[in-house]
PDB file of N, CA and C in Angstrom:
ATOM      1  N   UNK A   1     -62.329  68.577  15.750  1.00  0.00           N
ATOM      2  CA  UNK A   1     -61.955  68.506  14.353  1.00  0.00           C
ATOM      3  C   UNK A   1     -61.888  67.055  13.878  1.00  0.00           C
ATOM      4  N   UNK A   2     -61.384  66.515  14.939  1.00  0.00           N
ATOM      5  CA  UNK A   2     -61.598  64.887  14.195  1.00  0.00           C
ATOM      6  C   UNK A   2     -62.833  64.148  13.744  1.00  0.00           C
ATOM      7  N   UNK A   3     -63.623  64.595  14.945  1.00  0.00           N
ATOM      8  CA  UNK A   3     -65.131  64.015  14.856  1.00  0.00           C
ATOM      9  C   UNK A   3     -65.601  64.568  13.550  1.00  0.00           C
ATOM     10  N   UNK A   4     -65.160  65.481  13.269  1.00  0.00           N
ATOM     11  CA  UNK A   4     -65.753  66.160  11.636  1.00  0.00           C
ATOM     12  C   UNK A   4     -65.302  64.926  10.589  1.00  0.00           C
ATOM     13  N   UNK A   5     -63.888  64.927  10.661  1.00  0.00           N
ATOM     14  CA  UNK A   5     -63.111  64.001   9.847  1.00  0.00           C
ATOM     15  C   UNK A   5     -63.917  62.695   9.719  1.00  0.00           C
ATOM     16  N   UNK A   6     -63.957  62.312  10.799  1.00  0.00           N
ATOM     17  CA  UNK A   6     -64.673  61.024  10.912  1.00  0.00           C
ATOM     18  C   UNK A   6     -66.116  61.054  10.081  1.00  0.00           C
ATOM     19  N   UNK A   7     -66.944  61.757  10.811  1.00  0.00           N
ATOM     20  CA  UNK A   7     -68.521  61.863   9.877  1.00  0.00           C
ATOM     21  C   UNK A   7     -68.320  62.067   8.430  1.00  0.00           C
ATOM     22  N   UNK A   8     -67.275  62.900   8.036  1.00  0.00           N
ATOM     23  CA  UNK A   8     -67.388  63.011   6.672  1.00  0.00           C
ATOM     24  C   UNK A   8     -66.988  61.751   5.980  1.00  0.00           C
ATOM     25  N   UNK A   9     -66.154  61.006   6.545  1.00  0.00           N
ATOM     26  CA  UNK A   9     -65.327  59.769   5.927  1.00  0.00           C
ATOM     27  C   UNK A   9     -66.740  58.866   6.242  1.00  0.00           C
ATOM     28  N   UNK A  10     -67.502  58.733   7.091  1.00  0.00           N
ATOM     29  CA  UNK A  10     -68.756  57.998   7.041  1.00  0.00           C
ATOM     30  C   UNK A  10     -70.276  58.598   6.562  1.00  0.00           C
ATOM     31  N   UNK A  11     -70.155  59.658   6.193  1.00  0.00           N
ATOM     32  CA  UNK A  11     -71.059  60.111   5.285  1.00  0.00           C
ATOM     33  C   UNK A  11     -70.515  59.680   3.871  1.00  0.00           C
ATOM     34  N   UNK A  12     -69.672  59.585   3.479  1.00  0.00           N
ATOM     35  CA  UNK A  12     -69.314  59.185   2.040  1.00  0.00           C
ATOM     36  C   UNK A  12     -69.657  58.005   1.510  1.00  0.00           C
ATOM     37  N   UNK A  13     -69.970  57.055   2.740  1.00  0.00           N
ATOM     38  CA  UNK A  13     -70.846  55.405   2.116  1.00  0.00           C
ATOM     39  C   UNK A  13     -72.361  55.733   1.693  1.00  0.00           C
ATOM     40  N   UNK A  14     -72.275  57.026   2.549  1.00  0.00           N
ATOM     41  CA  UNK A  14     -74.280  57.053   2.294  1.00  0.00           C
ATOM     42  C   UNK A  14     -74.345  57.619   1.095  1.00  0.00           C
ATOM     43  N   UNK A  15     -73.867  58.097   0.188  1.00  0.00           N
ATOM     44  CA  UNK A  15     -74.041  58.632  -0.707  1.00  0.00           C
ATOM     45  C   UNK A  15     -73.874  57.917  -2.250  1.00  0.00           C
ATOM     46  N   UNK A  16     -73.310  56.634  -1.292  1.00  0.00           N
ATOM     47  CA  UNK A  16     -72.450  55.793  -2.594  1.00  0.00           C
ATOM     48  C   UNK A  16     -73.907  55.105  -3.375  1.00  0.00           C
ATOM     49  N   UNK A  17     -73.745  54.533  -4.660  1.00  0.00           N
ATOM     50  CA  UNK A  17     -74.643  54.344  -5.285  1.00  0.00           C
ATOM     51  C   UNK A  17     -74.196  53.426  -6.375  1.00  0.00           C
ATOM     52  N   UNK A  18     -74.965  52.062  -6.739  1.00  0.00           N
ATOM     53  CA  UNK A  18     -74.759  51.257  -8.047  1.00  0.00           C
ATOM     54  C   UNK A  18     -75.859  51.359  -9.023  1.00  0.00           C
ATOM     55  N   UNK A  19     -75.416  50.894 -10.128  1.00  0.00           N
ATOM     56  CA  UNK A  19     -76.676  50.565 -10.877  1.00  0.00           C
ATOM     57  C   UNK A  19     -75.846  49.740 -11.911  1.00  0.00           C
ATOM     58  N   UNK A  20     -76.933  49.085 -12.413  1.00  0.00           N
ATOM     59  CA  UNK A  20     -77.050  47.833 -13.844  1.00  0.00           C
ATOM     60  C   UNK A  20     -76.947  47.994 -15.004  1.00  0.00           C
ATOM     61  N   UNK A  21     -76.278  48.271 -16.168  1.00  0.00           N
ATOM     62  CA  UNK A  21     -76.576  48.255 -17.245  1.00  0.00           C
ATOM     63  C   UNK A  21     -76.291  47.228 -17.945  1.00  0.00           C
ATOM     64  N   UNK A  22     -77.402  47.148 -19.277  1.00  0.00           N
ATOM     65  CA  UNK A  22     -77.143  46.159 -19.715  1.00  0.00           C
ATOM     66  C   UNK A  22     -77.017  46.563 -21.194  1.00  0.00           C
ATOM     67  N   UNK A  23     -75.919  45.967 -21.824  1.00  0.00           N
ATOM     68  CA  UNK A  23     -75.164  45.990 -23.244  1.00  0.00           C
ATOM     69  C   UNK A  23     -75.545  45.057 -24.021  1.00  0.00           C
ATOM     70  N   UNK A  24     -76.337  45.698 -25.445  1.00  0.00           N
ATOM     71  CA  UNK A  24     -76.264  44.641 -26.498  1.00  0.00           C
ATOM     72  C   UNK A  24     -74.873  44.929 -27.221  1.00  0.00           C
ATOM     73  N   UNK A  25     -74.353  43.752 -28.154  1.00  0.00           N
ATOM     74  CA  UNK A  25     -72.942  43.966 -28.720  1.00  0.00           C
ATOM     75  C   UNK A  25     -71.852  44.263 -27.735  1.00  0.00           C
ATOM     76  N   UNK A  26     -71.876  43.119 -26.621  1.00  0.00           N
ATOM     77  CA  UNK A  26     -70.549  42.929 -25.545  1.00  0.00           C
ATOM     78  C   UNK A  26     -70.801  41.287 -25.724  1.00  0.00           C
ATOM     79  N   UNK A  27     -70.678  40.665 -26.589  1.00  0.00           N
ATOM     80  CA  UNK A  27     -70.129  39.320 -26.227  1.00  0.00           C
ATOM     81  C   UNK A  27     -68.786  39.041 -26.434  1.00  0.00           C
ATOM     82  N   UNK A  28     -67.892  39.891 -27.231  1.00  0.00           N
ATOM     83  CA  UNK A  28     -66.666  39.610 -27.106  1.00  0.00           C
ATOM     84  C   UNK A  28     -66.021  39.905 -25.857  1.00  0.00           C
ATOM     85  N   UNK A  29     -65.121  39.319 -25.107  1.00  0.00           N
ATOM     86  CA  UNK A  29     -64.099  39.116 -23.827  1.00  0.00           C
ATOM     87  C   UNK A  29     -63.650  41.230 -24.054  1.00  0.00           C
ATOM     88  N   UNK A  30     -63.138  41.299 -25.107  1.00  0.00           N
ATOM     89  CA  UNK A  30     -62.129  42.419 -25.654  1.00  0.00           C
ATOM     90  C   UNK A  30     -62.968  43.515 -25.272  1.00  0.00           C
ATOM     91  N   UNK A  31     -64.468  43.320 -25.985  1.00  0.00           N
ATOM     92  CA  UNK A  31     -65.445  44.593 -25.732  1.00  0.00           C
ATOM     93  C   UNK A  31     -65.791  45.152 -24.392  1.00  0.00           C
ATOM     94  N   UNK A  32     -65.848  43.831 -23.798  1.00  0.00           N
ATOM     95  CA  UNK A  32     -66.440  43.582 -21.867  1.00  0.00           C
ATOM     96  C   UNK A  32     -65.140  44.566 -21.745  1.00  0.00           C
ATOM     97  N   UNK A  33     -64.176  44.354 -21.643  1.00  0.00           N
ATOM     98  CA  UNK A  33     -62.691  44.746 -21.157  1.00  0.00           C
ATOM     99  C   UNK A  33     -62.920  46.674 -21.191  1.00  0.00           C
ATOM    100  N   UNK A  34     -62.613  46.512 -22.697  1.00  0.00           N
ATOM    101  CA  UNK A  34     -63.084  47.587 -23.285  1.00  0.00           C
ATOM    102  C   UNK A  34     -63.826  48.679 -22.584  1.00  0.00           C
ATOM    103  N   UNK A  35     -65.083  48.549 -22.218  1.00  0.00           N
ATOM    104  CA  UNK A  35     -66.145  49.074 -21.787  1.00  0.00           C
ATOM    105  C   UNK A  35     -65.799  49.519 -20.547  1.00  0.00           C
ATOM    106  N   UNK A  36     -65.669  47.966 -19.607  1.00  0.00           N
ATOM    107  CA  UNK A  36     -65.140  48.457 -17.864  1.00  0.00           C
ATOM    108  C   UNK A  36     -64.071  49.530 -18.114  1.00  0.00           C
ATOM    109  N   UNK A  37     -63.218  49.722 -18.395  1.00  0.00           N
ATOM    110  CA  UNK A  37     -61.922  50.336 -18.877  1.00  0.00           C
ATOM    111  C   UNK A  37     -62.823  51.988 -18.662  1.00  0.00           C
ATOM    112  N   UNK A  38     -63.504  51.781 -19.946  1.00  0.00           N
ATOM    113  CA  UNK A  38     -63.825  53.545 -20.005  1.00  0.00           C
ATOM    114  C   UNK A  38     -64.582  54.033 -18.890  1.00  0.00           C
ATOM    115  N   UNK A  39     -65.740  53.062 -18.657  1.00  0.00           N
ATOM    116  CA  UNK A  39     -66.205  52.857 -17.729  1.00  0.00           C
ATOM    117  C   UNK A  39     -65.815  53.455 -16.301  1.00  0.00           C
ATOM    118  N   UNK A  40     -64.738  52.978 -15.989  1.00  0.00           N
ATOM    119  CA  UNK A  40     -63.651  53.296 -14.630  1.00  0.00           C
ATOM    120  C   UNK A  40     -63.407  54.894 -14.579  1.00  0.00           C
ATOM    121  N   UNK A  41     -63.320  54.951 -15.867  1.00  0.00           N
ATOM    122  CA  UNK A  41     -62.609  56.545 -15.970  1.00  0.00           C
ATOM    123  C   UNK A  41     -63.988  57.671 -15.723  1.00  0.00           C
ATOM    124  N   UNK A  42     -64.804  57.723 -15.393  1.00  0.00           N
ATOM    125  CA  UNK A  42     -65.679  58.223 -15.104  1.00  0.00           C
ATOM    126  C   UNK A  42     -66.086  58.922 -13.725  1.00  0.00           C
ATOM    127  N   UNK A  43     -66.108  60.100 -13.422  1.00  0.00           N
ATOM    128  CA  UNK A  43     -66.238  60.781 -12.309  1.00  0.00           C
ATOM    129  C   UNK A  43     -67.448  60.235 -10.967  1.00  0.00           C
ATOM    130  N   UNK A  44     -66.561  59.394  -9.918  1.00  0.00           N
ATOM    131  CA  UNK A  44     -67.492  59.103  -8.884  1.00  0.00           C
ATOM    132  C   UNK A  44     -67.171  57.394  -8.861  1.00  0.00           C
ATOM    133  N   UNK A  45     -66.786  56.843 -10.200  1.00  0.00           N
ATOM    134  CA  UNK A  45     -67.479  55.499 -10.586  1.00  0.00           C
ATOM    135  C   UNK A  45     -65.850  54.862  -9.512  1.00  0.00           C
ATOM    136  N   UNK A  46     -65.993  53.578  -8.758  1.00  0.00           N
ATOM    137  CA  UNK A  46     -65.262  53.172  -8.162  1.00  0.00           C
ATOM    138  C   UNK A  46     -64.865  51.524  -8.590  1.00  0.00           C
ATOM    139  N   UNK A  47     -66.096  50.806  -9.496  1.00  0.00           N
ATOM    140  CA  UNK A  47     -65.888  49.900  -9.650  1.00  0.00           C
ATOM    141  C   UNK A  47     -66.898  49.204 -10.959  1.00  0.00           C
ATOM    142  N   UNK A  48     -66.175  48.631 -11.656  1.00  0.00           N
ATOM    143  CA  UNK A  48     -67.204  48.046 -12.511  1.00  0.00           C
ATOM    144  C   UNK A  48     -67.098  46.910 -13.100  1.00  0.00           C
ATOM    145  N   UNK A  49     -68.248  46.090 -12.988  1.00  0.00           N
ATOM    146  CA  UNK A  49     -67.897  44.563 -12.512  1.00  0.00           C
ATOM    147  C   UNK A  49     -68.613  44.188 -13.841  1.00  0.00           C
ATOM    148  N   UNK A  50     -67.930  42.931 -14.611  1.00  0.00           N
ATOM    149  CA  UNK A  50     -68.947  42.156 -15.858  1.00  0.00           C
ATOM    150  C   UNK A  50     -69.475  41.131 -15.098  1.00  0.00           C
ATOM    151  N   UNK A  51     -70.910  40.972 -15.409  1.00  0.00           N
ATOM    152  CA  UNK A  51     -71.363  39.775 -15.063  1.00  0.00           C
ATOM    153  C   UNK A  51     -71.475  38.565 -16.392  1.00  0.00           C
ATOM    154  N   UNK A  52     -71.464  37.296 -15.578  1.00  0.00           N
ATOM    155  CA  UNK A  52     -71.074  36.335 -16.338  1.00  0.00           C
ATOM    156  C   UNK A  52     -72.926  36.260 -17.438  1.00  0.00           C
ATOM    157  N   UNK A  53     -72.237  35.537 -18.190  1.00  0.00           N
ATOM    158  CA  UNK A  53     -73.134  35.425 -20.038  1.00  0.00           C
ATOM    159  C   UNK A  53     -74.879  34.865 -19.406  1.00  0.00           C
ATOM    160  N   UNK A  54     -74.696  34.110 -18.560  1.00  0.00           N
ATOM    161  CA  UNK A  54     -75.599  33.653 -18.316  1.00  0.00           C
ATOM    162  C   UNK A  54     -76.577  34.208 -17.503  1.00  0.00           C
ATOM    163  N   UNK A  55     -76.627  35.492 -16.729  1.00  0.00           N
ATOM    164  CA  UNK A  55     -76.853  36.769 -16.396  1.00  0.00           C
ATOM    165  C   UNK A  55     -77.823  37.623 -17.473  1.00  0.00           C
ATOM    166  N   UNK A  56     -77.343  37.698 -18.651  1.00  0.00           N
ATOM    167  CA  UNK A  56     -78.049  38.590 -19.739  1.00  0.00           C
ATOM    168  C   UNK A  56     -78.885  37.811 -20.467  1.00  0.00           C
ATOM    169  N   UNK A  57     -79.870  38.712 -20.968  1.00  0.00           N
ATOM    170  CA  UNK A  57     -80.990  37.869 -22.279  1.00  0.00           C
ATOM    171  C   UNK A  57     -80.388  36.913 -23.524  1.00  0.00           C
ATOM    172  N   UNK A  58     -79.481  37.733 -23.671  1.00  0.00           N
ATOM    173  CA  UNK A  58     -79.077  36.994 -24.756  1.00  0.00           C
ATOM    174  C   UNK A  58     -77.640  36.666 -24.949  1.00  0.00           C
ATOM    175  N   UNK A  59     -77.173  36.064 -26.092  1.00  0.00           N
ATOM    176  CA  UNK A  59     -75.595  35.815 -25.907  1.00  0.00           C
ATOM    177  C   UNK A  59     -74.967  36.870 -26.067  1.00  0.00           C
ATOM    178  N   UNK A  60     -75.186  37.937 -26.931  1.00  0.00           N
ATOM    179  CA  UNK A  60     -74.552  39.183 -27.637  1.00  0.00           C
ATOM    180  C   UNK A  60     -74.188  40.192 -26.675  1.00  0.00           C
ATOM    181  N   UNK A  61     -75.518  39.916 -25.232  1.00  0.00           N
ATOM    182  CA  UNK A  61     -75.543  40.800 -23.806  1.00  0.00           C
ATOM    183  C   UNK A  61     -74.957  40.700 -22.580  1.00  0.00           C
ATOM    184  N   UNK A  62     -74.333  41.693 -22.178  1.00  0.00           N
ATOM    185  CA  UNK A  62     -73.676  41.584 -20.839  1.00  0.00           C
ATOM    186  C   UNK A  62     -74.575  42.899 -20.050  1.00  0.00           C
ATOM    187  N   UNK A  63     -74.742  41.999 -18.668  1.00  0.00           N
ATOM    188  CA  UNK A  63     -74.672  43.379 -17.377  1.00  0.00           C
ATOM    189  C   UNK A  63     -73.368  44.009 -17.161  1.00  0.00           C
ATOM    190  N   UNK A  64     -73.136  45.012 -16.955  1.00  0.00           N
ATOM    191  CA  UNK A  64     -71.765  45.602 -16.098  1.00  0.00           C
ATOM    192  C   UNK A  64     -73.331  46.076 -14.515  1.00  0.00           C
ATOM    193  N   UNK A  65     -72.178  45.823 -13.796  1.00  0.00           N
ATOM    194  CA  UNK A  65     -72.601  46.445 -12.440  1.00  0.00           C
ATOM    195  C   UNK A  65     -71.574  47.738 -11.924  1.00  0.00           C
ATOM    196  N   UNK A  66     -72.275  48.577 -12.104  1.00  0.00           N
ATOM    197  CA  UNK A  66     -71.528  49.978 -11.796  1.00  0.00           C
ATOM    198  C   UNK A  66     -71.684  50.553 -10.330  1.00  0.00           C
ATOM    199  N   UNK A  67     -70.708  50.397  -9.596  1.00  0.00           N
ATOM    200  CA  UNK A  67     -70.471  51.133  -8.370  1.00  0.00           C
ATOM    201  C   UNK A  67     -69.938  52.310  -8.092  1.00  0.00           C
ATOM    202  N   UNK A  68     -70.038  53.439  -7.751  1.00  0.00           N
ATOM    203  CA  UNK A  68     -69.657  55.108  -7.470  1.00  0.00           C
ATOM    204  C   UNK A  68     -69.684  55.415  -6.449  1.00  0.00           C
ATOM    205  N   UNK A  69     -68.981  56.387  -5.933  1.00  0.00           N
ATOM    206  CA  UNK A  69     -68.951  56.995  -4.802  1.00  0.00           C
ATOM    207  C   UNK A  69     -70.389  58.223  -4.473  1.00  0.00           C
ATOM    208  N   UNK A  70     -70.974  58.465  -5.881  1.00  0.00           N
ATOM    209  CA  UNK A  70     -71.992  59.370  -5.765  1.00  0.00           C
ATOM    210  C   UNK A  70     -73.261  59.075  -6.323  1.00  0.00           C
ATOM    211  N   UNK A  71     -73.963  59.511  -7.037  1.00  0.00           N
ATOM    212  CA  UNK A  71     -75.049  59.620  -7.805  1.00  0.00           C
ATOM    213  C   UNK A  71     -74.509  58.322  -9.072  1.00  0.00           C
ATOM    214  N   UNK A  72     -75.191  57.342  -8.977  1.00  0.00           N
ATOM    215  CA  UNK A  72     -74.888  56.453 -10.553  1.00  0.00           C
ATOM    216  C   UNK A  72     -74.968  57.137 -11.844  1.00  0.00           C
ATOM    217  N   UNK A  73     -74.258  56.971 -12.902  1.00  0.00           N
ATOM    218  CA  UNK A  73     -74.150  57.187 -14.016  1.00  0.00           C
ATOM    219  C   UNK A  73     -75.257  57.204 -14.342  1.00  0.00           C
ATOM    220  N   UNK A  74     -75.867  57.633 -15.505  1.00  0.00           N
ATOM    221  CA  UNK A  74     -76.900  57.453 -16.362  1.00  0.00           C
ATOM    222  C   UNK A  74     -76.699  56.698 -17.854  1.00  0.00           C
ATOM    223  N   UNK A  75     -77.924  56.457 -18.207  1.00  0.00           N
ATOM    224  CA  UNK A  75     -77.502  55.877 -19.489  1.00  0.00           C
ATOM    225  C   UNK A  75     -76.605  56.647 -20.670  1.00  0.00           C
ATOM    226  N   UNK A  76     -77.100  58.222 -20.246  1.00  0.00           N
ATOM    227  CA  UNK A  76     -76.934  59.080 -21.252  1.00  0.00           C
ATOM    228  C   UNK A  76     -75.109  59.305 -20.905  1.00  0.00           C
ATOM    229  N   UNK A  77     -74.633  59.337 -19.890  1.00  0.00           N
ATOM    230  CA  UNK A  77     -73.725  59.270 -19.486  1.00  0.00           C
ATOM    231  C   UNK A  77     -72.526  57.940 -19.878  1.00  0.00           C
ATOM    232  N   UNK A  78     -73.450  57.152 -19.880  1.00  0.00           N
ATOM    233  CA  UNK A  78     -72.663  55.635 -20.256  1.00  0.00           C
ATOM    234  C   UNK A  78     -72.270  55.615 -22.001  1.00  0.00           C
ATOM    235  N   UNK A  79     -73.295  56.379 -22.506  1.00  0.00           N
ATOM    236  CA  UNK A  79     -73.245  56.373 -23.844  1.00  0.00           C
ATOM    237  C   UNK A  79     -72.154  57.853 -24.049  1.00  0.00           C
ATOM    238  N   UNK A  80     -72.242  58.553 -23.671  1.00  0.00           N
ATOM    239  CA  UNK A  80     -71.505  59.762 -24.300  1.00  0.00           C
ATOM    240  C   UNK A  80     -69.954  59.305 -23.328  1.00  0.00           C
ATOM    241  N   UNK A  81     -69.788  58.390 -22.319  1.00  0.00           N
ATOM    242  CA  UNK A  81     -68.226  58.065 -22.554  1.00  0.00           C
ATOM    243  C   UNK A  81     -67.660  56.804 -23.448  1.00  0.00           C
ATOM    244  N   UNK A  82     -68.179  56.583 -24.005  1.00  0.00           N
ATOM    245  CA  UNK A  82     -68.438  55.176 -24.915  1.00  0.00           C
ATOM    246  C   UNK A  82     -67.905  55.921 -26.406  1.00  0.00           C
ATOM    247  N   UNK A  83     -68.602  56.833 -26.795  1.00  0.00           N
ATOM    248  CA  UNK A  83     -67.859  57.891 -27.395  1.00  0.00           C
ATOM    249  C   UNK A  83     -68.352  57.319 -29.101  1.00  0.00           C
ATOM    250  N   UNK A  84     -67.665  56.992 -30.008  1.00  0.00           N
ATOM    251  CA  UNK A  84     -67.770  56.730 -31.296  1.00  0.00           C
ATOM    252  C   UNK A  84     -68.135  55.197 -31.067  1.00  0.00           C
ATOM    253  N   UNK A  85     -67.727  54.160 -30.081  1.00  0.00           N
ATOM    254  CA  UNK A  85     -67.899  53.117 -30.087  1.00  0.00           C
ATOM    255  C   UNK A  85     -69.645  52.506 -29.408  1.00  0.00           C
ATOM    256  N   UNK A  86     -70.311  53.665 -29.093  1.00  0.00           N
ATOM    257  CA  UNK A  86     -71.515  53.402 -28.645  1.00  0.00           C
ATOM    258  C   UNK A  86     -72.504  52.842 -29.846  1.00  0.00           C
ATOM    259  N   UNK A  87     -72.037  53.252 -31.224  1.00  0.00           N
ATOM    260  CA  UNK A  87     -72.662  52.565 -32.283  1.00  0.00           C
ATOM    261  C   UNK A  87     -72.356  50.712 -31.985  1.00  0.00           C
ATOM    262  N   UNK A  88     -71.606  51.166 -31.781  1.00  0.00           N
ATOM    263  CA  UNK A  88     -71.444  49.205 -31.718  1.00  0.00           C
ATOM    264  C   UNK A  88     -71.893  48.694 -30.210  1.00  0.00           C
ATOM    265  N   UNK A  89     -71.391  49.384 -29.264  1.00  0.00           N
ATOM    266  CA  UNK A  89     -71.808  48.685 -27.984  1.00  0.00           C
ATOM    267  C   UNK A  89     -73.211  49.203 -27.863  1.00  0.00           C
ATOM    268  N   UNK A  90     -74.045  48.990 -27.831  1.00  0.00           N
ATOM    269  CA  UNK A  90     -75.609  49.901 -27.323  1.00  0.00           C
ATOM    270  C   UNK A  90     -76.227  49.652 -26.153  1.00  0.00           C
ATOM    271  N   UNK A  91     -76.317  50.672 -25.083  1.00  0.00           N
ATOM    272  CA  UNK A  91     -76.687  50.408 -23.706  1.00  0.00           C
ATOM    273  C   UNK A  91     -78.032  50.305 -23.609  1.00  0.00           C
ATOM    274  N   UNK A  92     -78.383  49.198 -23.600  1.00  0.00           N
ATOM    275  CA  UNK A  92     -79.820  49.278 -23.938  1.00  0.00           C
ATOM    276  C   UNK A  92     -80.994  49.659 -22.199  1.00  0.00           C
ATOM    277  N   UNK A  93     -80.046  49.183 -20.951  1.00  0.00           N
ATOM    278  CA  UNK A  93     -80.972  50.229 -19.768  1.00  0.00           C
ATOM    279  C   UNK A  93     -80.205  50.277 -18.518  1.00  0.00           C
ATOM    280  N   UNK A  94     -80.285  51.100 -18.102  1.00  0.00           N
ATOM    281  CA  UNK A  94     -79.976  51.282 -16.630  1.00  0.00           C
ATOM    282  C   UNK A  94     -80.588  51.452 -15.252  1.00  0.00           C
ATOM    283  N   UNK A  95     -80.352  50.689 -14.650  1.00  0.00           N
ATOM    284  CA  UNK A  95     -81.111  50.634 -13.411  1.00  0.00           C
ATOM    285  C   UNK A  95     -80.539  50.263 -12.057  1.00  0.00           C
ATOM    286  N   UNK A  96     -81.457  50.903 -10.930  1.00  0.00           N
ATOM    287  CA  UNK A  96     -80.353  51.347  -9.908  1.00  0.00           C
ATOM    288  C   UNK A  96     -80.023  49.816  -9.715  1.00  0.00           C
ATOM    289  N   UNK A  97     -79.036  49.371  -8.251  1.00  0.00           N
ATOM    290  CA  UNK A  97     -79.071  48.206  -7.861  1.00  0.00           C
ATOM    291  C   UNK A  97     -78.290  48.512  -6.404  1.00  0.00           C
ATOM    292  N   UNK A  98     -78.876  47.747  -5.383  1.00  0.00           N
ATOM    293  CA  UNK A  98     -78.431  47.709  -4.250  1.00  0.00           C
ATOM    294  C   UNK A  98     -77.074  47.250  -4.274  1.00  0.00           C
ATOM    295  N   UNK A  99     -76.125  47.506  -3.607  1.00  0.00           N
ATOM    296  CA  UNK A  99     -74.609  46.964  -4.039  1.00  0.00           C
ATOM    297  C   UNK A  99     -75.137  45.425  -2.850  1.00  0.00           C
ATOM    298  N   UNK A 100     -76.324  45.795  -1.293  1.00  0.00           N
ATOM    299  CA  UNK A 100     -75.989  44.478  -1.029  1.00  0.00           C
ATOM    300  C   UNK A 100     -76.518  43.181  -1.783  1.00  0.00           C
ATOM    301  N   UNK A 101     -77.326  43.533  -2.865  1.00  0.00           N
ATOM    302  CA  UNK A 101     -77.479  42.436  -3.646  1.00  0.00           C
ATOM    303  C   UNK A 101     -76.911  41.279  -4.269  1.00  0.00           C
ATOM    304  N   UNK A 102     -75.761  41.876  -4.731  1.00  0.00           N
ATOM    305  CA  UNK A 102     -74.812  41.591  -4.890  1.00  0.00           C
ATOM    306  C   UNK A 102     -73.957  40.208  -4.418  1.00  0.00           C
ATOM    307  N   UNK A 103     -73.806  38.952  -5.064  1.00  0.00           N
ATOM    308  CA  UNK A 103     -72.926  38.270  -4.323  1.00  0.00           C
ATOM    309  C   UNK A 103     -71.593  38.267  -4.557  1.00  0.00           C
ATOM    310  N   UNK A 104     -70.812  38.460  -3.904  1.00  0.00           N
ATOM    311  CA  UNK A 104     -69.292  38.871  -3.954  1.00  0.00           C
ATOM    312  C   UNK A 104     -68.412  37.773  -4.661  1.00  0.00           C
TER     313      UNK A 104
END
């Protein structure tokens, strides 16, 4: 029974999954905040990181880097928890991303 315990607690990394999105209308500090916030609350999602200004195309744009325990969010997903405020924030794409890419 343990050995079960165990595989399942190490099957749960293999399944884990990030991806990239990137936001036009997040240059305010408040919006970035904002976003990770709802962001978090999302089924699977474990972590969600802003990357710094200089990262995105433009000034108005931020990456979030989204980490989950399962299947990554989708765009369509990012937008329908965003809710009334997706008029203003607009996710303009999502794409997977290796979490070891990543520098910590």
């Amino acid at each position: 029974m343990k050995e079960i315990a165990i595989l399942l607690m190490l099957a749960t990394g293999c399944f884990a999954d990030s991806c990239r999105a990137l936001v036009d209308g997040a240059g305010c500090r408040t919006r970035q905040l904002a976003m990770q916030r709802i962001w978090e609350k999302l089924p699977l999602v474990t972590e969600v990181k802003i990357l710094p200004r200089e990262d995105a195309p433009k000034a108005n744009q931020r990456y979030f880097i989204i980490h989950s325990d399962g299947p990554s969010p989708s765009r369509d997903d990012l937008i329908k928890a965003l809710g009334r405020r997706a008029k203003h924030y607009i996710v303009l794409s999502v794409e997977a991303e290796s979490r070891f890419d990543q520098s910590e």
